[in-house]
C-alpha atoms as a PDB file:
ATOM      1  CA  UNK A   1      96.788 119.552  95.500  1.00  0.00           C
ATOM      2  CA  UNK A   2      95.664 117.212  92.708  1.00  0.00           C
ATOM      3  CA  UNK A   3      96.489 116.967  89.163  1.00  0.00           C
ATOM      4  CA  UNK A   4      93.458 118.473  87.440  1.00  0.00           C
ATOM      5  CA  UNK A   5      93.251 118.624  83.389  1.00  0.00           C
ATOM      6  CA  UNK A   6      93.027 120.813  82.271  1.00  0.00           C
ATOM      7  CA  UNK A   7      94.272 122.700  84.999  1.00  0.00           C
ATOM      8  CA  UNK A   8      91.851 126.001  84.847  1.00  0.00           C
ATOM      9  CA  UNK A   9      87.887 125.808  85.289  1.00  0.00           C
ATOM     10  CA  UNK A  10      86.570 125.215  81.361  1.00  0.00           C
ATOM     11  CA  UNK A  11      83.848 127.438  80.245  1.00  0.00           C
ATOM     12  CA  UNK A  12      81.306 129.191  82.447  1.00  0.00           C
ATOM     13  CA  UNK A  13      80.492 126.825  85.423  1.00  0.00           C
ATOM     14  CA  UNK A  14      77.425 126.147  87.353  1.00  0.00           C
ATOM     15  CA  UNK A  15      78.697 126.964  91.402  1.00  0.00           C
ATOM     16  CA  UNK A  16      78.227 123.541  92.297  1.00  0.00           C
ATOM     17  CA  UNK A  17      80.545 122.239  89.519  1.00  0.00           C
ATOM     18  CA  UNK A  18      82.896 125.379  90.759  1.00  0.00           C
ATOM     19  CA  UNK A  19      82.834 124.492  94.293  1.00  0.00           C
ATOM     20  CA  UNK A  20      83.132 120.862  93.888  1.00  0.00           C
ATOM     21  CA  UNK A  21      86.044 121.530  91.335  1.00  0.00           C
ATOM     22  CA  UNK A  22      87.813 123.528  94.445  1.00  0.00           C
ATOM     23  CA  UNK A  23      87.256 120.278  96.701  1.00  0.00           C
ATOM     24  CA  UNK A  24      89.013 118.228  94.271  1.00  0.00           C
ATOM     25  CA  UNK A  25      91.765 120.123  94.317  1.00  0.00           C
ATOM     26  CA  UNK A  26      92.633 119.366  97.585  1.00  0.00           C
ATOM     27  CA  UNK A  27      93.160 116.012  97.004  1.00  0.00           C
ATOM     28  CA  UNK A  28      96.693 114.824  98.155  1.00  0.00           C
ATOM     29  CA  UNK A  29      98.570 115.532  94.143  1.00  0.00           C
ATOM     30  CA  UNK A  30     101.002 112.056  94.706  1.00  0.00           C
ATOM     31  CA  UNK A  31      97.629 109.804  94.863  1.00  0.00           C
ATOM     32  CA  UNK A  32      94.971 111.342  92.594  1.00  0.00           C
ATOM     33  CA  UNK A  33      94.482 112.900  88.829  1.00  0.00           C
ATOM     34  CA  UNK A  34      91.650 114.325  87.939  1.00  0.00           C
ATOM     35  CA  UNK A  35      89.825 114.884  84.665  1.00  0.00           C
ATOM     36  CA  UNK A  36      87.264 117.698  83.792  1.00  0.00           C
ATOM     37  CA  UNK A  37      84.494 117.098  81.604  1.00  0.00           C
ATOM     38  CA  UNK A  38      85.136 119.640  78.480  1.00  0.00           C
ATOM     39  CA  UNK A  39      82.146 121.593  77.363  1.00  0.00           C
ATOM     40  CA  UNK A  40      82.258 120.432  73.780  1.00  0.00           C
ATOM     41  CA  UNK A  41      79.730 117.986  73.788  1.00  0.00           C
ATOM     42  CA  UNK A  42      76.101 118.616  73.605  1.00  0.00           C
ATOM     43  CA  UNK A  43      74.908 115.462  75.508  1.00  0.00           C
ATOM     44  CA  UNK A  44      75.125 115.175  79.100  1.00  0.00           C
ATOM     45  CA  UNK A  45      78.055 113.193  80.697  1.00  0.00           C
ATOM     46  CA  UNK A  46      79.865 112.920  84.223  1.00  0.00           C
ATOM     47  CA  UNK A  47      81.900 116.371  85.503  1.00  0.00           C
ATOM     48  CA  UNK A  48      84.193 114.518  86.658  1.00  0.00           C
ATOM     49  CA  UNK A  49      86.588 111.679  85.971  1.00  0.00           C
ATOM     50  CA  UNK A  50      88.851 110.987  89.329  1.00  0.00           C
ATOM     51  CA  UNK A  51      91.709 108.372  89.240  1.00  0.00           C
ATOM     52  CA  UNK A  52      93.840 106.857  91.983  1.00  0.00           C
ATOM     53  CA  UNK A  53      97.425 106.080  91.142  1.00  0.00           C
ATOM     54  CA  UNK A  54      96.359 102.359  92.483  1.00  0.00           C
ATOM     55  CA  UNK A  55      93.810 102.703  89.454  1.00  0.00           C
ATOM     56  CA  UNK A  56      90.446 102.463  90.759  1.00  0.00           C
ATOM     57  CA  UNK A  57      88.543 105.483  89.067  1.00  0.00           C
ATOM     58  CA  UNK A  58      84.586 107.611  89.636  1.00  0.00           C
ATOM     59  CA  UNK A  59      83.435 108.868  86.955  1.00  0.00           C
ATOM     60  CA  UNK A  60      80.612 112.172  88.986  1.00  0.00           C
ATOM     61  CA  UNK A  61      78.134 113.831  87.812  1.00  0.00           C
ATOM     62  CA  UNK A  62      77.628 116.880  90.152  1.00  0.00           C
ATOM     63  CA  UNK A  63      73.651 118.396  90.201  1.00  0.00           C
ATOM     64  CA  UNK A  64      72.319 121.131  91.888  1.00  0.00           C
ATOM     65  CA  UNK A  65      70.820 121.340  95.188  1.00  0.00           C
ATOM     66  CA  UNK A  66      67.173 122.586  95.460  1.00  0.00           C
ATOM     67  CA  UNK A  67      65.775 122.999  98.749  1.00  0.00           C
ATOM     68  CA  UNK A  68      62.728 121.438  99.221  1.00  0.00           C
END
């Protein structure tokens, strides 16, 4: 599994941010770290910060899905 800090869900999530928090855990642990947005801030910002050990980096916002 991947490095995720900090390692527990922050705050009450939205289930996208849940389930896409679950996904990134899967990620093989020797290749990625990733970094979850802390609920701190007021102003919106990415979830998600992920980082490859060869250092190229996302920075994700995740949104929810409304049919249409």
């Amino acid at each position: 599994m991947a490095e995720i800090l900090p390692n527990t869900p922050t705050a009450a999530l939205i289930p996208e941010v849940m389930r896409v928090y679950h996904l990134l855990r899967q990620l093989p642990d020797e290749t990625y770290f990733v970094w979850q947005r802390l609920s701190i801030w007021q102003e919106p910002g990415p979830d998600f910060w992920v980082l490859r050990r060869d250092r190229r980096a996302v920075l994700f916002k995740v949104s929810p899905a409304i049919p249409a």
